[in-house]
C-alpha atoms as a PDB file:
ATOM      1  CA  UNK A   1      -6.566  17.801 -24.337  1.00  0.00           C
ATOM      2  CA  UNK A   2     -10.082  18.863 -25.221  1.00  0.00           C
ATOM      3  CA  UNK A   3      -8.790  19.491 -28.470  1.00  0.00           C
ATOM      4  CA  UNK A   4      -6.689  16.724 -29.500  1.00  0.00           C
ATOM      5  CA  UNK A   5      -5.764  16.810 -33.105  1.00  0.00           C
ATOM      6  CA  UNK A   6      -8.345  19.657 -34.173  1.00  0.00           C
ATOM      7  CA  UNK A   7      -7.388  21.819 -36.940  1.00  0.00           C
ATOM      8  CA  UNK A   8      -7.702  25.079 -36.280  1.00  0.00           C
ATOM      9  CA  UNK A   9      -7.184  28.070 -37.999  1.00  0.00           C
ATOM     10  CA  UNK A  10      -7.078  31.554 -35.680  1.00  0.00           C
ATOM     11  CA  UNK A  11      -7.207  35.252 -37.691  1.00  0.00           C
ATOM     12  CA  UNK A  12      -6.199  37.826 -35.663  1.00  0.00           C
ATOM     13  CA  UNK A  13      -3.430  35.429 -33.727  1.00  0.00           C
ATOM     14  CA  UNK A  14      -0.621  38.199 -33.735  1.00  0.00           C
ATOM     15  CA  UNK A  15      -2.202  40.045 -30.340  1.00  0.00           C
ATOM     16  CA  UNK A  16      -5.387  39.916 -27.816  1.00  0.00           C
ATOM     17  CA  UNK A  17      -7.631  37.685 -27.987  1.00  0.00           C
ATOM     18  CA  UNK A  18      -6.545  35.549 -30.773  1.00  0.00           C
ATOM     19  CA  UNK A  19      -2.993  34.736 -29.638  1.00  0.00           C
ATOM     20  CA  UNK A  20      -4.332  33.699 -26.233  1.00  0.00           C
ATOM     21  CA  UNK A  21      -6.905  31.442 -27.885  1.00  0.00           C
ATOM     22  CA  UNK A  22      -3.890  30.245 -30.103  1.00  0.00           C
ATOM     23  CA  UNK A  23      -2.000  29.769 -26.956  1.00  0.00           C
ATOM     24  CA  UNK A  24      -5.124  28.025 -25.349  1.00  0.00           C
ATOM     25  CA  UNK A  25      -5.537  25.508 -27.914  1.00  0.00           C
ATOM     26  CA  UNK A  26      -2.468  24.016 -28.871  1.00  0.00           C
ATOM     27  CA  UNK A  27      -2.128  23.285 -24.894  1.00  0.00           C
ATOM     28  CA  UNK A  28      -5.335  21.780 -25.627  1.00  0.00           C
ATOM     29  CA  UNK A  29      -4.050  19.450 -28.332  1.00  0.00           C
ATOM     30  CA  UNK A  30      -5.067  21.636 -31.508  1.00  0.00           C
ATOM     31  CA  UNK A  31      -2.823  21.892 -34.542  1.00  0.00           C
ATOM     32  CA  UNK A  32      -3.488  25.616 -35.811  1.00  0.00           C
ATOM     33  CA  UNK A  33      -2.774  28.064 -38.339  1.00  0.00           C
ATOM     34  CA  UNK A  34      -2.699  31.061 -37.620  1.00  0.00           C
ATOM     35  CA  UNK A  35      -3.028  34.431 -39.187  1.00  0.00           C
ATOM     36  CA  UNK A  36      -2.597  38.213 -39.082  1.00  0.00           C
ATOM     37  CA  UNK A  37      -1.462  40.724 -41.235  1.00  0.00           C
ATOM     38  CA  UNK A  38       1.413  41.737 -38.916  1.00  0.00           C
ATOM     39  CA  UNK A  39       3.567  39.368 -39.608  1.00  0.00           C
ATOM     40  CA  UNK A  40       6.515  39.944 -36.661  1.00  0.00           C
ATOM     41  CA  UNK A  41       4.359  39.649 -33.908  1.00  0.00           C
ATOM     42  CA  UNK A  42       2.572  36.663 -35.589  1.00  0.00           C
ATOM     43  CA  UNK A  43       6.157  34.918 -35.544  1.00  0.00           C
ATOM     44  CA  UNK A  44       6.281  35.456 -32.101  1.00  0.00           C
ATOM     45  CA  UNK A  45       3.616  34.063 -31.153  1.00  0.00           C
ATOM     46  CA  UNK A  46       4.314  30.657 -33.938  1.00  0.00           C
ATOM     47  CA  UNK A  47       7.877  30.428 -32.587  1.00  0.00           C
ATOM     48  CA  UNK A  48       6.145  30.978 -28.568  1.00  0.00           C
ATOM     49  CA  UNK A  49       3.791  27.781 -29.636  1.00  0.00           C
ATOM     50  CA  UNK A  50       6.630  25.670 -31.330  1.00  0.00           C
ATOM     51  CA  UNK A  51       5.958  23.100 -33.852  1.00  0.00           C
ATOM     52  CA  UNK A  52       1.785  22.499 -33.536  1.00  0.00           C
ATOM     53  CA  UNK A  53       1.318  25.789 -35.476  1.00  0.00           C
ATOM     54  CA  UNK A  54       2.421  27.111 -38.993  1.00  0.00           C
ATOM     55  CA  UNK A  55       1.422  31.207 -39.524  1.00  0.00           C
ATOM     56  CA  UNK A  56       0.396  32.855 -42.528  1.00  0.00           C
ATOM     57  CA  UNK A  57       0.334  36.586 -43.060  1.00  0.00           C
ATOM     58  CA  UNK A  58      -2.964  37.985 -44.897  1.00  0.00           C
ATOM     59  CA  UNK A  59      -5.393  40.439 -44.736  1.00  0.00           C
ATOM     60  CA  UNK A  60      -8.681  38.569 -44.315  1.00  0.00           C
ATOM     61  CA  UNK A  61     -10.301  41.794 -45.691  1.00  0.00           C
ATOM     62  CA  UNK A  62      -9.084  40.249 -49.250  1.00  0.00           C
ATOM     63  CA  UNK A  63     -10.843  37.673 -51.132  1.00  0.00           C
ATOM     64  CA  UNK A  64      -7.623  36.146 -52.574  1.00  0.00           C
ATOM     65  CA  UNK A  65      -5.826  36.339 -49.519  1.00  0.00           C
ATOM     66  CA  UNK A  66      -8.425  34.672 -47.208  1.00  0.00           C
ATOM     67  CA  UNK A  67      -8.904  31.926 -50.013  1.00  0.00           C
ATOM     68  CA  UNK A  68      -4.985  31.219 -49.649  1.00  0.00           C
ATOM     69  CA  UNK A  69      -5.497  30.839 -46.302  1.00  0.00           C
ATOM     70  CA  UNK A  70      -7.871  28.414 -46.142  1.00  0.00           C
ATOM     71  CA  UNK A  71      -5.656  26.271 -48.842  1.00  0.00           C
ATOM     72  CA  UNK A  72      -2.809  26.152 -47.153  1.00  0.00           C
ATOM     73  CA  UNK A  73      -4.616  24.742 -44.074  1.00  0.00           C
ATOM     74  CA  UNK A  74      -5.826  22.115 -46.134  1.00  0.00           C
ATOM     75  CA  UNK A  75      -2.613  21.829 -47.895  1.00  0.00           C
ATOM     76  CA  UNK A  76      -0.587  21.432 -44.555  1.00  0.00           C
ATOM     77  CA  UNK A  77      -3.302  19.440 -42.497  1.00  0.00           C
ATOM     78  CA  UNK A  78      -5.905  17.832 -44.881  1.00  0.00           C
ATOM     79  CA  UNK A  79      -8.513  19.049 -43.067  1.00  0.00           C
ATOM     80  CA  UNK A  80     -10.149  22.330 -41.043  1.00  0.00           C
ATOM     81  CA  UNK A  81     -12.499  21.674 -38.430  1.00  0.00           C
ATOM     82  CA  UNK A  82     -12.197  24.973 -36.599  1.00  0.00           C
ATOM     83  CA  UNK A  83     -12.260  28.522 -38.243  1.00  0.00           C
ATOM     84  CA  UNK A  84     -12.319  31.387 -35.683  1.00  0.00           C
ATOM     85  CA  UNK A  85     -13.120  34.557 -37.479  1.00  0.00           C
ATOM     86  CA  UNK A  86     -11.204  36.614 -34.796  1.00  0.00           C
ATOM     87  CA  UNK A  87      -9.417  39.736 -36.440  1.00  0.00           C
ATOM     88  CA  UNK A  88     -11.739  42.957 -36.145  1.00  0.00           C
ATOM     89  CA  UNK A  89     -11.112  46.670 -36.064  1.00  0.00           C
ATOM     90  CA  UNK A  90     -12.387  49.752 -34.979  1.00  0.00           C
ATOM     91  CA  UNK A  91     -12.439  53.156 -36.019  1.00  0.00           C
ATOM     92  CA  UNK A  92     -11.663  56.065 -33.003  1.00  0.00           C
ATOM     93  CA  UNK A  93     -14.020  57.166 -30.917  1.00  0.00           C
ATOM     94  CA  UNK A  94     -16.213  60.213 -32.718  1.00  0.00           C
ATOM     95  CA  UNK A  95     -19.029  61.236 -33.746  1.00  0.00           C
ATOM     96  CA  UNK A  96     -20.852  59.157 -36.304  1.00  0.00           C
ATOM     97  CA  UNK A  97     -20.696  61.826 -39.165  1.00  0.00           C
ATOM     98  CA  UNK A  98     -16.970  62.538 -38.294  1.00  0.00           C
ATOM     99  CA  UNK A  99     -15.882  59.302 -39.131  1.00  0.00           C
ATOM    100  CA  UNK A 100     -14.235  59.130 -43.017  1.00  0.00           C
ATOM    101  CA  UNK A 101     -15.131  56.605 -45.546  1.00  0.00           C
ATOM    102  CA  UNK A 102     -11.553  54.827 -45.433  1.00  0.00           C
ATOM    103  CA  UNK A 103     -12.354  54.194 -41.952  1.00  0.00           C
ATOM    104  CA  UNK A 104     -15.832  52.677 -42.590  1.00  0.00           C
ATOM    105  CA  UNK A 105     -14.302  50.863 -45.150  1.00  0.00           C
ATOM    106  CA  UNK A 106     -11.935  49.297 -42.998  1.00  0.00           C
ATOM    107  CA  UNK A 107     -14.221  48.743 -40.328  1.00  0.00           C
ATOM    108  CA  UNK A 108     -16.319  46.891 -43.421  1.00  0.00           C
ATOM    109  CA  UNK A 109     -13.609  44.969 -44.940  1.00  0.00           C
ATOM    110  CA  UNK A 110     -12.494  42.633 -41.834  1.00  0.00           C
ATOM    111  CA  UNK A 111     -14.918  43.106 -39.453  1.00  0.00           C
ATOM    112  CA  UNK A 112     -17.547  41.694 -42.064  1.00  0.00           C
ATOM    113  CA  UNK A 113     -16.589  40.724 -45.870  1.00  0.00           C
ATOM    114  CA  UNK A 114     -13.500  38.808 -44.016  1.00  0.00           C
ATOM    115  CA  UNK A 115     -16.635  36.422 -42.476  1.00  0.00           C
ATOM    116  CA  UNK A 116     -18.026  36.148 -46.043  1.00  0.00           C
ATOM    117  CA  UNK A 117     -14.753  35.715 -47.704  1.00  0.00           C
ATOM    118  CA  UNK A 118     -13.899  32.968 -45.353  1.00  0.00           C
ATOM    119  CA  UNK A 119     -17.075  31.176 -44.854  1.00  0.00           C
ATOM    120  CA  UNK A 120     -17.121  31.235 -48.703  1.00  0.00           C
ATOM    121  CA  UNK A 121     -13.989  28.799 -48.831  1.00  0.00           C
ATOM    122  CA  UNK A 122     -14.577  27.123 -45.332  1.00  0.00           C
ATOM    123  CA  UNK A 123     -18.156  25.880 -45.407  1.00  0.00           C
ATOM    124  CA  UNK A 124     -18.013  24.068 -48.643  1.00  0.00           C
ATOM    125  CA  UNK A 125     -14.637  21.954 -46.719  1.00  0.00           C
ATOM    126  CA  UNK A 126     -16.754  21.615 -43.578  1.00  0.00           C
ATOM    127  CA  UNK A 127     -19.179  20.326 -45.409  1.00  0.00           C
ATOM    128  CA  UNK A 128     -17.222  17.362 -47.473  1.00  0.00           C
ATOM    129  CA  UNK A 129     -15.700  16.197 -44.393  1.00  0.00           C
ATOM    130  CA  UNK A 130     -18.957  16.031 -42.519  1.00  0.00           C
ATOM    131  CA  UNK A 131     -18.962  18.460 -40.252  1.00  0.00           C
ATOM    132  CA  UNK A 132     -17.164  21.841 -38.384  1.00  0.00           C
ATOM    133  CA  UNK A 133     -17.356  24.634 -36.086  1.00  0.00           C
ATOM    134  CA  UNK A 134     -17.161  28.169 -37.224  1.00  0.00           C
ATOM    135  CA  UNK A 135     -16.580  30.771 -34.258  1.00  0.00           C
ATOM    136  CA  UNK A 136     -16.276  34.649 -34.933  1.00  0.00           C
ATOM    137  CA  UNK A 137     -15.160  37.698 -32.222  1.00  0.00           C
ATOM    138  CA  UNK A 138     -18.299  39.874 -32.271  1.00  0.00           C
ATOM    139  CA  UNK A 139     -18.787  42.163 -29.403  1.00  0.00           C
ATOM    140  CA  UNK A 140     -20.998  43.582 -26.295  1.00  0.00           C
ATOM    141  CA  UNK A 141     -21.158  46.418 -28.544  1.00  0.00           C
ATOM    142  CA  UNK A 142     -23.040  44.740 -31.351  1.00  0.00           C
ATOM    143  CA  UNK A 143     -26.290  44.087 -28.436  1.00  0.00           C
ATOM    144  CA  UNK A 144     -25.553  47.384 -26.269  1.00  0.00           C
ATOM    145  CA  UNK A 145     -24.111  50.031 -28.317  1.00  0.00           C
ATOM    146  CA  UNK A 146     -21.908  52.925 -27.127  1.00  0.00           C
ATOM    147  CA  UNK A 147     -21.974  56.347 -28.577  1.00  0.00           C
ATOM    148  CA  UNK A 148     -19.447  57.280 -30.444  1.00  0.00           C
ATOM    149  CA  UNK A 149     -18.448  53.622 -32.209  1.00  0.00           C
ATOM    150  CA  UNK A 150     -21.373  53.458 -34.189  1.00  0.00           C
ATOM    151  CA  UNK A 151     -20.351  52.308 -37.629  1.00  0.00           C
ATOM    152  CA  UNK A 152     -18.300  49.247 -35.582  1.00  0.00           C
ATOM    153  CA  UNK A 153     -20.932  48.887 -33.491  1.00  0.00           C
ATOM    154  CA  UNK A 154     -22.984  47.966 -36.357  1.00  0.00           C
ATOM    155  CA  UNK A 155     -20.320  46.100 -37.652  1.00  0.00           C
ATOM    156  CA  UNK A 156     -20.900  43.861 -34.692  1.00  0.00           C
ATOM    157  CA  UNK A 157     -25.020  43.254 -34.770  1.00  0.00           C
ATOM    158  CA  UNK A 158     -23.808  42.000 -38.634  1.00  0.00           C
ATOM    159  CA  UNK A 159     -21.842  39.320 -36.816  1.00  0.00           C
ATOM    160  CA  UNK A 160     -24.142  38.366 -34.196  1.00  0.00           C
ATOM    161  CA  UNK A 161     -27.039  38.372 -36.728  1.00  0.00           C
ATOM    162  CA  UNK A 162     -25.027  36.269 -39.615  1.00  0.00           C
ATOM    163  CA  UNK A 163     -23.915  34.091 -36.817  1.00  0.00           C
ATOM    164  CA  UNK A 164     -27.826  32.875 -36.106  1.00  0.00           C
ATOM    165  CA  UNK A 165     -28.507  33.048 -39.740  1.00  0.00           C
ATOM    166  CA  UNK A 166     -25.435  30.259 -40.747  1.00  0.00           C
ATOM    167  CA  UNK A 167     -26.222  27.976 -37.767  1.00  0.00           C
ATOM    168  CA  UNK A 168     -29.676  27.650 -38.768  1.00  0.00           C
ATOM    169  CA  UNK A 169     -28.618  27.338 -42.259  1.00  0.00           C
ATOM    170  CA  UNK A 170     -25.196  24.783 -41.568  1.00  0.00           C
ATOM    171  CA  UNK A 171     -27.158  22.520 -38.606  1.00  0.00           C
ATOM    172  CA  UNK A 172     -27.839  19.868 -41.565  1.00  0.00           C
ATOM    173  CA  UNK A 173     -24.518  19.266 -42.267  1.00  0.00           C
ATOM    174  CA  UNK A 174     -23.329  18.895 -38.926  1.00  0.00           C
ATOM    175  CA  UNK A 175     -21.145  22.793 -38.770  1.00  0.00           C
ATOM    176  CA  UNK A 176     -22.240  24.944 -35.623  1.00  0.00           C
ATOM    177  CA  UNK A 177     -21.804  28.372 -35.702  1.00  0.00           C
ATOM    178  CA  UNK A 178     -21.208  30.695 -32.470  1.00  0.00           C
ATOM    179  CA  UNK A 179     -20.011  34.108 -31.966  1.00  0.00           C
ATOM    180  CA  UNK A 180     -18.372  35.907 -28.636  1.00  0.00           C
ATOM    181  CA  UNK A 181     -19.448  39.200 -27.508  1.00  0.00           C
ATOM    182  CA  UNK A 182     -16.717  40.636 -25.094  1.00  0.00           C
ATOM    183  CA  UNK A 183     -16.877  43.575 -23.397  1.00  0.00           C
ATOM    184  CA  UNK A 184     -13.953  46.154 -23.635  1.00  0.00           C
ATOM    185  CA  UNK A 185     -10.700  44.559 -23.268  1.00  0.00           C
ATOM    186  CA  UNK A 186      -7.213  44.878 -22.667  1.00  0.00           C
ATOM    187  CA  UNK A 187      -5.960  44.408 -26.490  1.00  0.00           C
ATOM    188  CA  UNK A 188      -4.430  47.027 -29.202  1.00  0.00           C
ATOM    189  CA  UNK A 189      -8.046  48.400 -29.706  1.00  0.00           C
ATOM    190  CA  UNK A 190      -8.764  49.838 -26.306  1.00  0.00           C
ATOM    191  CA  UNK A 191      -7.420  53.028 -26.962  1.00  0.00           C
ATOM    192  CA  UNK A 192      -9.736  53.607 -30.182  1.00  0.00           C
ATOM    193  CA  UNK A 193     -12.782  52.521 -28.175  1.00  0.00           C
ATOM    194  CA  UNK A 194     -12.286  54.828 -25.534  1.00  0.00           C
ATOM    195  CA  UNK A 195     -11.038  57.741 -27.808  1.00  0.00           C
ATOM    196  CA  UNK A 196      -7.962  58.506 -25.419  1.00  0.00           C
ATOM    197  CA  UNK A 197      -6.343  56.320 -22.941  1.00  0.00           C
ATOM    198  CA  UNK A 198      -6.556  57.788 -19.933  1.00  0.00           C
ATOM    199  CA  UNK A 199      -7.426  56.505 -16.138  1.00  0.00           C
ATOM    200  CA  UNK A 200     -10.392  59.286 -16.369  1.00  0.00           C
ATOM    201  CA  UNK A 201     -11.723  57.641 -19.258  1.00  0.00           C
ATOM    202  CA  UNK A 202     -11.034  54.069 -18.105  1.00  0.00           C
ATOM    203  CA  UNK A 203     -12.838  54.051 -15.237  1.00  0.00           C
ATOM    204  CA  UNK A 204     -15.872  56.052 -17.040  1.00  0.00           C
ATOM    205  CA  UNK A 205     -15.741  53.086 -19.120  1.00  0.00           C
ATOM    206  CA  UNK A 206     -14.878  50.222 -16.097  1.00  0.00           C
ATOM    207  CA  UNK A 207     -18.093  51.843 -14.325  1.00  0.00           C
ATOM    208  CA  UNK A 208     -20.463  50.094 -16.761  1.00  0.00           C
ATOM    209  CA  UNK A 209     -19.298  46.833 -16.297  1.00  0.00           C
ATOM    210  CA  UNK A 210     -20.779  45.487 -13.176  1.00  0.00           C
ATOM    211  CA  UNK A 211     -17.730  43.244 -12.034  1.00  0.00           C
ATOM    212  CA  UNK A 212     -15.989  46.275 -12.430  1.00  0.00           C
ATOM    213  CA  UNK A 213     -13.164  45.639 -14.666  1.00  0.00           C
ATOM    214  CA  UNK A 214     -12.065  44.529 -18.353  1.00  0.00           C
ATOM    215  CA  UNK A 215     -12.345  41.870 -20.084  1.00  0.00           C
ATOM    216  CA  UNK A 216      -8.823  39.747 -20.943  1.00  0.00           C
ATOM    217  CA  UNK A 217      -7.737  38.085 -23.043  1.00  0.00           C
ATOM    218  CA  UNK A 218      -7.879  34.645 -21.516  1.00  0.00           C
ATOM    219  CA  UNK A 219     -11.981  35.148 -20.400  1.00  0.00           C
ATOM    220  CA  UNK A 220     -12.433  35.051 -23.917  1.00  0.00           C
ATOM    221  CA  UNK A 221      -9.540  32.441 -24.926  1.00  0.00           C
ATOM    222  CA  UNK A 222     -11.732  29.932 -22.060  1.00  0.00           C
ATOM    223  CA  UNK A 223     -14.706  30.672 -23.427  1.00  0.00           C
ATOM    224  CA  UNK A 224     -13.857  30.065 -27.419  1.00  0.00           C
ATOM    225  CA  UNK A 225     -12.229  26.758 -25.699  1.00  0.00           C
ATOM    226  CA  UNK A 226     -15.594  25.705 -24.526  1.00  0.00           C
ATOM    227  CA  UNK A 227     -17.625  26.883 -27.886  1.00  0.00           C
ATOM    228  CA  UNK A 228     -15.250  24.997 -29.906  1.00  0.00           C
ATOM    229  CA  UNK A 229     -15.212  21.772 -27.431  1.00  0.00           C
ATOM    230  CA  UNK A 230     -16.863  18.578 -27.417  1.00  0.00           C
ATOM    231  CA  UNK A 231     -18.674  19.822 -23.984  1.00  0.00           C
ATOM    232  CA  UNK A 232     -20.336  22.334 -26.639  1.00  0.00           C
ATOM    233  CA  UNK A 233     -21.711  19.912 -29.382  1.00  0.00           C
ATOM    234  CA  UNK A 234     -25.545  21.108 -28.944  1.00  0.00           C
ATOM    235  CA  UNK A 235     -24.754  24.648 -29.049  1.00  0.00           C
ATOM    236  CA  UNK A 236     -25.178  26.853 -32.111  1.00  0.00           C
ATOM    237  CA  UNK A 237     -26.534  30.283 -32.893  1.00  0.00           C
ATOM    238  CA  UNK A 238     -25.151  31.346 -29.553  1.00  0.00           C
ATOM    239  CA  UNK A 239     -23.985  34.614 -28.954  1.00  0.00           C
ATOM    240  CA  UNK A 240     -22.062  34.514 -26.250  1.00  0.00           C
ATOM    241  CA  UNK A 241     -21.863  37.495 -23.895  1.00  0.00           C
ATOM    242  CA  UNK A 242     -18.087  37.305 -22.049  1.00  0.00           C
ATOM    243  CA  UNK A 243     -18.980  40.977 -20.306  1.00  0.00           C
ATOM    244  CA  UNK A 244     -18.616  40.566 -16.931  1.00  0.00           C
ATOM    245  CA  UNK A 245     -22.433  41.992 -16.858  1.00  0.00           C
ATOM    246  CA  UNK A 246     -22.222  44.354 -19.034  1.00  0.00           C
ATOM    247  CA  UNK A 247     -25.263  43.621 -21.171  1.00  0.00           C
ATOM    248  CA  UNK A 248     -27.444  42.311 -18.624  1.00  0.00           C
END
């Protein structure tokens, strides 16, 4: 019960990582909302968890919808003292000039403004009630780029980089401020990364991992778990590599 009575709210919670960290914490005691913008699979995963979690659909891309989020956490629980910025996208697998401006746009919206947007809303909570931990999904691809993601690849350094820049910034008032950088996993977004899901261009991609296979979605539910733990409560500005070697 390393979590016992935490409020935490999970974007992203519908699929991959995020529903296993939702599942992960409210074994560990934490009360959580959680969020996605695709809202069936989000009630699966509520109804899965049972009565420690309340969902709410919204695109954390939006400024209204990620400031409604953060209210009804409050509203519900009183308090936040975990925010895990976890929802991300990708565009396919091309060549940099190839990919449109919707795409980047996307790619923009919730991989980075939806960190703004809810830090914006967050912090100043954190803050009142003296203290917090703000966690966000970055990626192995943010500190050893692949060709051919390169507009979510940069997407990624953002996080990493706005990660060290708020936990230098939030130590005073007691909020610490990590990020995760997983190699390629098995989630929705595979495909895109690869370009084409095949076992050709699996194992091209399973070759550059030194342990030799993907990342799940529990290594990086077990690792949040520890980030957003008492065991962590001196670490901030991390950004942890879950990459089975990958970046080494």
């Amino acid at each position: 019960m390393r979590l016992e009575n935490k409020i935490a709210l999970i974007s992203g919670a519908a699929s991959g990582f995020g529903k296993a960290m939702a599942e992960l914490f409210a074994k560990e005691g934490a009360k959580l909302v959680l969020v996605d913008i695709d809202g069936e699979n989000l009630t699966k995963v509520k109804n899965k968890i049972g009565d420690r979690a309340i969902k709410f659909i919204a695109n954390v891309g939006n400024l209204a919808d990620s400031e409604a989020m953060i209210k009804e956490a409050i509203r519900q629980f009183g308090r936040l003292d975990i925010l895990i910025n976890n929802a991300g996208v990708t565009h396919n697998n091309m060549p940099l000039e190839k990919v449109s401006e919707e795409d980047f746009e996307r790619v923009y919206q919730t991989n980075m403004k939806s960190i703004f947007y809810s830090s914006k809303f967050a912090v100043p909570i954190m803050k009142g009630q003296g203290g917090g931990i703000i966690l966000s999904t970055a990626s192995s691809a943010g500190l050893r780029p692949r060709p051919g993601l390169s507009w979510y690849n940069a997407s990624k350094a953002w996080v990493i980089n706005i990660t060290k820049t708020m936990a230098v910034e939030l130590a005073k008032d007691n909020i610490r401020v990590n990020c995760l950088c997983p190699v390629a996993g098995e989630t929705p977004l595979l495909t895109q990364f690869m370009g084409e899901d095949s076992e050709i261009m699996r194992e091209k991609f399973k070759s550059t991992i030194p342990m030799g296979r993907f990342s799940q979605p529990r290594d990086i539910a077990n690792a949040a778990l520890f980030l957003c733990s008492k065991e962590a409560e001196f670490i901030t500005g991390v950004a942890l590599e879950v990459d089975g070697g990958r970046c080494v």
